[in-house]
C-alpha atoms as a PDB file:
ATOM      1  CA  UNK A   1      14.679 -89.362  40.379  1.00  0.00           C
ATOM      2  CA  UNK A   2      15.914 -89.523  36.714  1.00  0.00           C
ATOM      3  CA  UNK A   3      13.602 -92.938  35.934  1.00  0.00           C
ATOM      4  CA  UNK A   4      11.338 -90.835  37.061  1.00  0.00           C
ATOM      5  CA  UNK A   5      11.578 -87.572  35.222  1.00  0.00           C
ATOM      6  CA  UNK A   6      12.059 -89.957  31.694  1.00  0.00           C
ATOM      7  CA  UNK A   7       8.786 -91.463  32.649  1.00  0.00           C
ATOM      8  CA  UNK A   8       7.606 -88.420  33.005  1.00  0.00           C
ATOM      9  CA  UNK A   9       8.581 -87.117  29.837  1.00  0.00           C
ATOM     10  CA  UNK A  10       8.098 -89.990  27.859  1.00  0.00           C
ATOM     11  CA  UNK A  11       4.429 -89.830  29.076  1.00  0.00           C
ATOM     12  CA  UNK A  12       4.002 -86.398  28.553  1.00  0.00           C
ATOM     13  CA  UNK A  13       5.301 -86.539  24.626  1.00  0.00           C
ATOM     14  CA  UNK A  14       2.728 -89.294  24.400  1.00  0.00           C
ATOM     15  CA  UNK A  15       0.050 -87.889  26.460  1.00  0.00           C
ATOM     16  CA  UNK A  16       0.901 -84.646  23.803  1.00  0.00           C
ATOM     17  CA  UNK A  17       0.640 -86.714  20.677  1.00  0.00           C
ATOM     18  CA  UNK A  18      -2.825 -88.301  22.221  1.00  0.00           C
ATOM     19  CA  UNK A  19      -5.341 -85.561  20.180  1.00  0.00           C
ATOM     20  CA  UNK A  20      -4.292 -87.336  16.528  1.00  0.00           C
ATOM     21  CA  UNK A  21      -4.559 -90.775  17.952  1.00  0.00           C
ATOM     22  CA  UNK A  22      -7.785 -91.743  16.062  1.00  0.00           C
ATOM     23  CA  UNK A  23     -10.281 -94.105  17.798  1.00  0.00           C
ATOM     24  CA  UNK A  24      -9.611 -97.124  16.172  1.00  0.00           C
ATOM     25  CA  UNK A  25      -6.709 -97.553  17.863  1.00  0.00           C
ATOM     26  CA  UNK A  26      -8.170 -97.500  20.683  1.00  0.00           C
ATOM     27  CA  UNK A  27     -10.604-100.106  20.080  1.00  0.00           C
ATOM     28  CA  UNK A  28      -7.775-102.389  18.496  1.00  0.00           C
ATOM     29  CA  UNK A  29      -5.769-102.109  22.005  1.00  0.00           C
ATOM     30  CA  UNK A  30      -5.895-105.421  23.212  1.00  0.00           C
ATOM     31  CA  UNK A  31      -7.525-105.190  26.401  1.00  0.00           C
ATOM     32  CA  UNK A  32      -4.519-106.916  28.325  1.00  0.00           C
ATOM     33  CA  UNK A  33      -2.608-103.339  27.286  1.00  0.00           C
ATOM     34  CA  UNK A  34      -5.407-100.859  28.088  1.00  0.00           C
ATOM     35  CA  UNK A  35      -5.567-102.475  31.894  1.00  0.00           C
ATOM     36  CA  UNK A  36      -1.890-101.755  32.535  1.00  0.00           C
ATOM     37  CA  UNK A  37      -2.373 -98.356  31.759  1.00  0.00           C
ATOM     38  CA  UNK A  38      -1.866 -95.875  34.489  1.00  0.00           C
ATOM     39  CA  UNK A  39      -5.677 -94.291  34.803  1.00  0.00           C
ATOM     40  CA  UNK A  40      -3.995 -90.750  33.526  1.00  0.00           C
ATOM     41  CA  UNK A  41      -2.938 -92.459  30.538  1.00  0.00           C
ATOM     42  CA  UNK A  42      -6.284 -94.439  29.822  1.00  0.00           C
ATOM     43  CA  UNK A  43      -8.220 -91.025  30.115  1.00  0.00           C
ATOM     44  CA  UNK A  44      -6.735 -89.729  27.130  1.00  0.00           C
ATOM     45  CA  UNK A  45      -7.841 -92.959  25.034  1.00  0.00           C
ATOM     46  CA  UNK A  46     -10.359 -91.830  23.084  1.00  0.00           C
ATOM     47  CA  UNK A  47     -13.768 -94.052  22.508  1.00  0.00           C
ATOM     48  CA  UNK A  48     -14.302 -96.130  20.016  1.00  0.00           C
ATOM     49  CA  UNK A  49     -17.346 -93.685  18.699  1.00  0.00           C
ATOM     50  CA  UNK A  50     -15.010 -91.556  15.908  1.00  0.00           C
ATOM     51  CA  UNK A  51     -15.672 -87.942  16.093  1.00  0.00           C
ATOM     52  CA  UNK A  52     -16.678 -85.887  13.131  1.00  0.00           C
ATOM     53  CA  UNK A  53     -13.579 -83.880  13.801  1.00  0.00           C
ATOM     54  CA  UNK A  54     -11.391 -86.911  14.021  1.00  0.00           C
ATOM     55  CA  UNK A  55      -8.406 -86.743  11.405  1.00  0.00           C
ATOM     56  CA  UNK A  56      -8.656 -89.745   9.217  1.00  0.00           C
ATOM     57  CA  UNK A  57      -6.290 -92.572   9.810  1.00  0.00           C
ATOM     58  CA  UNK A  58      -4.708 -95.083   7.474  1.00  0.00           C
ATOM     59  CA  UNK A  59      -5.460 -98.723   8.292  1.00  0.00           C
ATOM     60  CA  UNK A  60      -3.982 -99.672  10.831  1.00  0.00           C
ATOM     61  CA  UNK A  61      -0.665-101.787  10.703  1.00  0.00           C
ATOM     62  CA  UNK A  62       0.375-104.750  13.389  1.00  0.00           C
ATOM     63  CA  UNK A  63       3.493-107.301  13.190  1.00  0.00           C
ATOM     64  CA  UNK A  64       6.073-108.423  15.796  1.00  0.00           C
ATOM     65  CA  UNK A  65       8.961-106.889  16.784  1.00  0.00           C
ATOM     66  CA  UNK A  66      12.570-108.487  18.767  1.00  0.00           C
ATOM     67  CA  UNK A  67      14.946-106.880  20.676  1.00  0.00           C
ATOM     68  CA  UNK A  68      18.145-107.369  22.564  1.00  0.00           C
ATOM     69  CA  UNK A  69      19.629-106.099  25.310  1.00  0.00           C
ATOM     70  CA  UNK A  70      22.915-105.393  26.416  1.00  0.00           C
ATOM     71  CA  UNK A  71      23.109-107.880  28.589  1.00  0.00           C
ATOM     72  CA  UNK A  72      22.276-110.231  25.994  1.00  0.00           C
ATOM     73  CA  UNK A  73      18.860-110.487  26.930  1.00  0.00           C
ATOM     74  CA  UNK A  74      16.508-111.187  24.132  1.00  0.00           C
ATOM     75  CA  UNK A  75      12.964-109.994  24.050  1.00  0.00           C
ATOM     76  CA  UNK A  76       9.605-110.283  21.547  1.00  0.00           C
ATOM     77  CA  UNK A  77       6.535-109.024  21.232  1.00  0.00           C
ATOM     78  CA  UNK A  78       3.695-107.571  19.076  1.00  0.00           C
ATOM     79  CA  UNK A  79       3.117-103.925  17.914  1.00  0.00           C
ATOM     80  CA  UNK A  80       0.331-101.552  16.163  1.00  0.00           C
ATOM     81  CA  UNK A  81       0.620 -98.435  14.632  1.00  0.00           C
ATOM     82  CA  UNK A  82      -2.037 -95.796  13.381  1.00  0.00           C
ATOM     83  CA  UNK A  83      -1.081 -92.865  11.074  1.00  0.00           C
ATOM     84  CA  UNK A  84      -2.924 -90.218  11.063  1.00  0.00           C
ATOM     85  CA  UNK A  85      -3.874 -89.147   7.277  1.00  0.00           C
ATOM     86  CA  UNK A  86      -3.575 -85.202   8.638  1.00  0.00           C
ATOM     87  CA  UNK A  87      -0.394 -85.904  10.172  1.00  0.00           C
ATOM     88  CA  UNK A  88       1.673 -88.318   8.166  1.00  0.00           C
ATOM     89  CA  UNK A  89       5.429 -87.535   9.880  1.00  0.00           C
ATOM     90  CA  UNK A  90       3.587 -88.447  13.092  1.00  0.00           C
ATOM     91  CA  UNK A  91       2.346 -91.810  14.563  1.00  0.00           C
ATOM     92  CA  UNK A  92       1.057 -93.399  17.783  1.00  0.00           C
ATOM     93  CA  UNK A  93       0.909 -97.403  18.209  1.00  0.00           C
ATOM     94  CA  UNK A  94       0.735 -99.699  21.228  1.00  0.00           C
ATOM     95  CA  UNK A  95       2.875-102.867  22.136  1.00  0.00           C
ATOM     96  CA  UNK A  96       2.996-105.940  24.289  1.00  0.00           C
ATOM     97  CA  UNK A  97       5.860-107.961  25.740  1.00  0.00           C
ATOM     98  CA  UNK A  98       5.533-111.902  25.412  1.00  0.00           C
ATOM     99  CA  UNK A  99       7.233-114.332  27.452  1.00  0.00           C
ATOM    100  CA  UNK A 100       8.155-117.815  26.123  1.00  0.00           C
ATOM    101  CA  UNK A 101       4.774-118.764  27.014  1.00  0.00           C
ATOM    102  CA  UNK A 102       2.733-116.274  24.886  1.00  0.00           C
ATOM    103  CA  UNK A 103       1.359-114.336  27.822  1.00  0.00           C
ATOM    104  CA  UNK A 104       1.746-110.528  27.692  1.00  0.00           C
ATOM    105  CA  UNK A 105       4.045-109.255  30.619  1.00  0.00           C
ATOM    106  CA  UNK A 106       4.474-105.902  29.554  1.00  0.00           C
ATOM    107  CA  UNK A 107       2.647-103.621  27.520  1.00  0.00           C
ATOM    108  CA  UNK A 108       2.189 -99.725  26.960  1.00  0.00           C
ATOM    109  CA  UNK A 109       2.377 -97.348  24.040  1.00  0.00           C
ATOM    110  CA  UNK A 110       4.466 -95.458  21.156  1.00  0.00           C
ATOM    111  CA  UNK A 111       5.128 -92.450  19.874  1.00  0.00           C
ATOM    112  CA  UNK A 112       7.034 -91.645  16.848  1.00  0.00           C
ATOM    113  CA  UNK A 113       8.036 -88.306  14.735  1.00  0.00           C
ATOM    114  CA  UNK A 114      10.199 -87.488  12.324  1.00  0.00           C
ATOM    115  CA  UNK A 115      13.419 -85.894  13.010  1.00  0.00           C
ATOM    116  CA  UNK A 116      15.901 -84.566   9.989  1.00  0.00           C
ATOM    117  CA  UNK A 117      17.900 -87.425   9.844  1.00  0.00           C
ATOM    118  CA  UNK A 118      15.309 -90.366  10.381  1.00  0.00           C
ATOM    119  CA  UNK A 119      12.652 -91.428  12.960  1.00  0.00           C
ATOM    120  CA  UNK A 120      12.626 -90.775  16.576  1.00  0.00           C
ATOM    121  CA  UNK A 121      10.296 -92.019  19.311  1.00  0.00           C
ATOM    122  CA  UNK A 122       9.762 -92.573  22.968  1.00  0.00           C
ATOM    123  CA  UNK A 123       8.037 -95.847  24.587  1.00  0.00           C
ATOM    124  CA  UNK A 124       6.350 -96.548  27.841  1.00  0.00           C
ATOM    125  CA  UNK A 125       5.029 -99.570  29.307  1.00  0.00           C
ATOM    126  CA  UNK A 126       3.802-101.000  32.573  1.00  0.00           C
ATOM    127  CA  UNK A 127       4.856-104.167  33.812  1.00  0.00           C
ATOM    128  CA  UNK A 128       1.948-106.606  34.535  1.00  0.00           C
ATOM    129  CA  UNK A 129       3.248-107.874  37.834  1.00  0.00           C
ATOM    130  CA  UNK A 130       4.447-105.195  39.361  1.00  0.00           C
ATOM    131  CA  UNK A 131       2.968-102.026  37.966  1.00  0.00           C
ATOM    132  CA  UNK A 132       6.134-100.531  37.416  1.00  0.00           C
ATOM    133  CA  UNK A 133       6.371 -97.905  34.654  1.00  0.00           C
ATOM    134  CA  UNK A 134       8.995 -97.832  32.686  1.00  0.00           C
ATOM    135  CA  UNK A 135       9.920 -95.652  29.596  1.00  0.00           C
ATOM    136  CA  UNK A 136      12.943 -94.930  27.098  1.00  0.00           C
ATOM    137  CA  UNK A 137      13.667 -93.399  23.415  1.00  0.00           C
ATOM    138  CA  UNK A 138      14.269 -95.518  20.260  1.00  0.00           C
ATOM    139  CA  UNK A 139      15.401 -94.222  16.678  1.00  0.00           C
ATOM    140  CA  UNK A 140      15.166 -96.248  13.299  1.00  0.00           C
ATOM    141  CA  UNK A 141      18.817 -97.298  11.768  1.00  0.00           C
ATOM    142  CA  UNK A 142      19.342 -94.842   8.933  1.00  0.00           C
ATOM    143  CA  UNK A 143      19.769 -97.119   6.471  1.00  0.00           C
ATOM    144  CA  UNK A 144      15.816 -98.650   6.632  1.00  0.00           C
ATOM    145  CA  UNK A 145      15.059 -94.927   5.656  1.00  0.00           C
ATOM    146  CA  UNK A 146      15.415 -94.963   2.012  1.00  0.00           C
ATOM    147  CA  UNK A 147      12.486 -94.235  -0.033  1.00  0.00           C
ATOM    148  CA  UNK A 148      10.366 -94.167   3.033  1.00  0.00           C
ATOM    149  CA  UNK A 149       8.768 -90.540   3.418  1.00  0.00           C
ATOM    150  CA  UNK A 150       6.119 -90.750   5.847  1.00  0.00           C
ATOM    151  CA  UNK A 151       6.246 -93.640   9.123  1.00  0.00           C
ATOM    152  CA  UNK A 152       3.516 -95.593   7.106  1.00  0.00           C
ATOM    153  CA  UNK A 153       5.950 -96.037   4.631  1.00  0.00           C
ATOM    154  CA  UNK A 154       8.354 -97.587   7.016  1.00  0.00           C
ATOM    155  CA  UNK A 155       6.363-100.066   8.568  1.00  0.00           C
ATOM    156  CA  UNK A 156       4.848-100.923   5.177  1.00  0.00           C
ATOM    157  CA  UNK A 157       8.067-102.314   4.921  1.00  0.00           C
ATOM    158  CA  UNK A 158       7.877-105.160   7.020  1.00  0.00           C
ATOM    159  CA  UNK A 159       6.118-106.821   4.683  1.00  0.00           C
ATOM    160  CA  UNK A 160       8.847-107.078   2.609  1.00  0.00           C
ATOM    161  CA  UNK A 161      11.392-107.054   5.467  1.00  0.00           C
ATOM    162  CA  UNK A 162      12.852-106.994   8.536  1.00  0.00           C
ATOM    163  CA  UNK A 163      13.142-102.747   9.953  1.00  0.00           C
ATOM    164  CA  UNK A 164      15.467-102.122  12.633  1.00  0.00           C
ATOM    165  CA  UNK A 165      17.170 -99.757  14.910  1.00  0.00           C
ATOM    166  CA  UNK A 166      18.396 -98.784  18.069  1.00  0.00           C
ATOM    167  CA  UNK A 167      16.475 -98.468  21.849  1.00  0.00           C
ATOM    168  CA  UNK A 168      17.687 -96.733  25.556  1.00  0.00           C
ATOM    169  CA  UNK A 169      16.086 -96.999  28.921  1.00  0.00           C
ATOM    170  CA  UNK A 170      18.945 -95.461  31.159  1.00  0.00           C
ATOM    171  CA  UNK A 171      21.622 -97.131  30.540  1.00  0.00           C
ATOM    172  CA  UNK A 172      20.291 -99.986  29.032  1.00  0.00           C
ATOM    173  CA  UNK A 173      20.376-100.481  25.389  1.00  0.00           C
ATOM    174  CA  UNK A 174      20.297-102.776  22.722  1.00  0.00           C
ATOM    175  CA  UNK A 175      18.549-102.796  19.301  1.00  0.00           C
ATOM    176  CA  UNK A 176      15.554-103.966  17.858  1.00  0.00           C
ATOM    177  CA  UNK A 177      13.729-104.876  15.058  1.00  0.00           C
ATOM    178  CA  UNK A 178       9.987-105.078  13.318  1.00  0.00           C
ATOM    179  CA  UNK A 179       8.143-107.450  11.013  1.00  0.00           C
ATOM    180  CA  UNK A 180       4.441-107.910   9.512  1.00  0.00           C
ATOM    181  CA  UNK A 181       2.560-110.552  10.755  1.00  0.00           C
ATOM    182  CA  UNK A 182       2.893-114.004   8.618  1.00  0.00           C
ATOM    183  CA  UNK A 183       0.013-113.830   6.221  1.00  0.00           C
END
């Protein structure tokens, strides 16, 4: 009952944040992410035809991310990230796990606001086998924060260098960490 309320939830926040995502995200999904979708989630994707009424977005940002687990587990991936111009302390981005093969197993979507001491998000992803949803929070370590003041900013960064913070699912935890694409 509680994975399921924090699905819940972490759709919901998502689902809320959906009216700023601009279209361009949705057109830079990769596919293999859209399909895993539940179809409640998809139907908030907007087209790729931009509305007049659309806020403006920066361009979009991509890199790869790794993560451990408590366990010991170690996991990688790829990430995007749109920011809308409107609403810079906001941002909505997708993501895809990899196995060792380079094959997406997992893949869903991320929010992220600004809290008073940092960045806060939720995730949510389905698994490709299974279906399974699953969902959790993350937060940015503190001290990746300086001289960052909107989440552009911060990801910006991994061009330079490697972000990192902290993720939960339950009781699993572990931390994680983001970097640009090699050029």
């Amino acid at each position: 009952m509680r994975r399921a309320a924090a699905a819940l939830a972490a759709f919901l926040l998502v689902a809320s944040m959906a009216s700023s995502m601009p279209s361009s995200m949705a057109s830079s999904m990769p596919s293999s992410v859209a399909s895993w979708m539940p179809s409640s989630m998809a139907s908030w994707m907007p087209s790729s035809v931009a509305r007049a009424d659309e806020p403006r977005a920066t361009p979009a940002l991509s890199g790869l991310w790794t993560a451990t687990g408590s366990g010991g587990q170690v996991f990688a991936g790829t990430w995007t990230a749109e920011v809308a111009v409107s609403t810079p302390n906001v941002a909505l981005g997708t993501w895809s796990l990899i196995d060792e093969k380079g094959a997406a197993v997992m893949g869903g979507t991320w929010s992220a606001r600004k809290a008073p001491r940092g960045w806060r998000g939720a995730w949510s992803a389905r698994v490709a086998t299974t279906n399974q949803i699953l969902s959790g929070t993350w937060e940015a370590d503190d001290r990746t924060l300086k001289g960052a003041k909107t989440f552009r900013d911060l990801l910006a960064r991994t061009a330079e260098k490697q972000i990192g913070g902290v993720w939960h699912m339950g009781r699993a935890h572990g931390n994680w960490w983001l970097r640009a694409r090699a050029s």
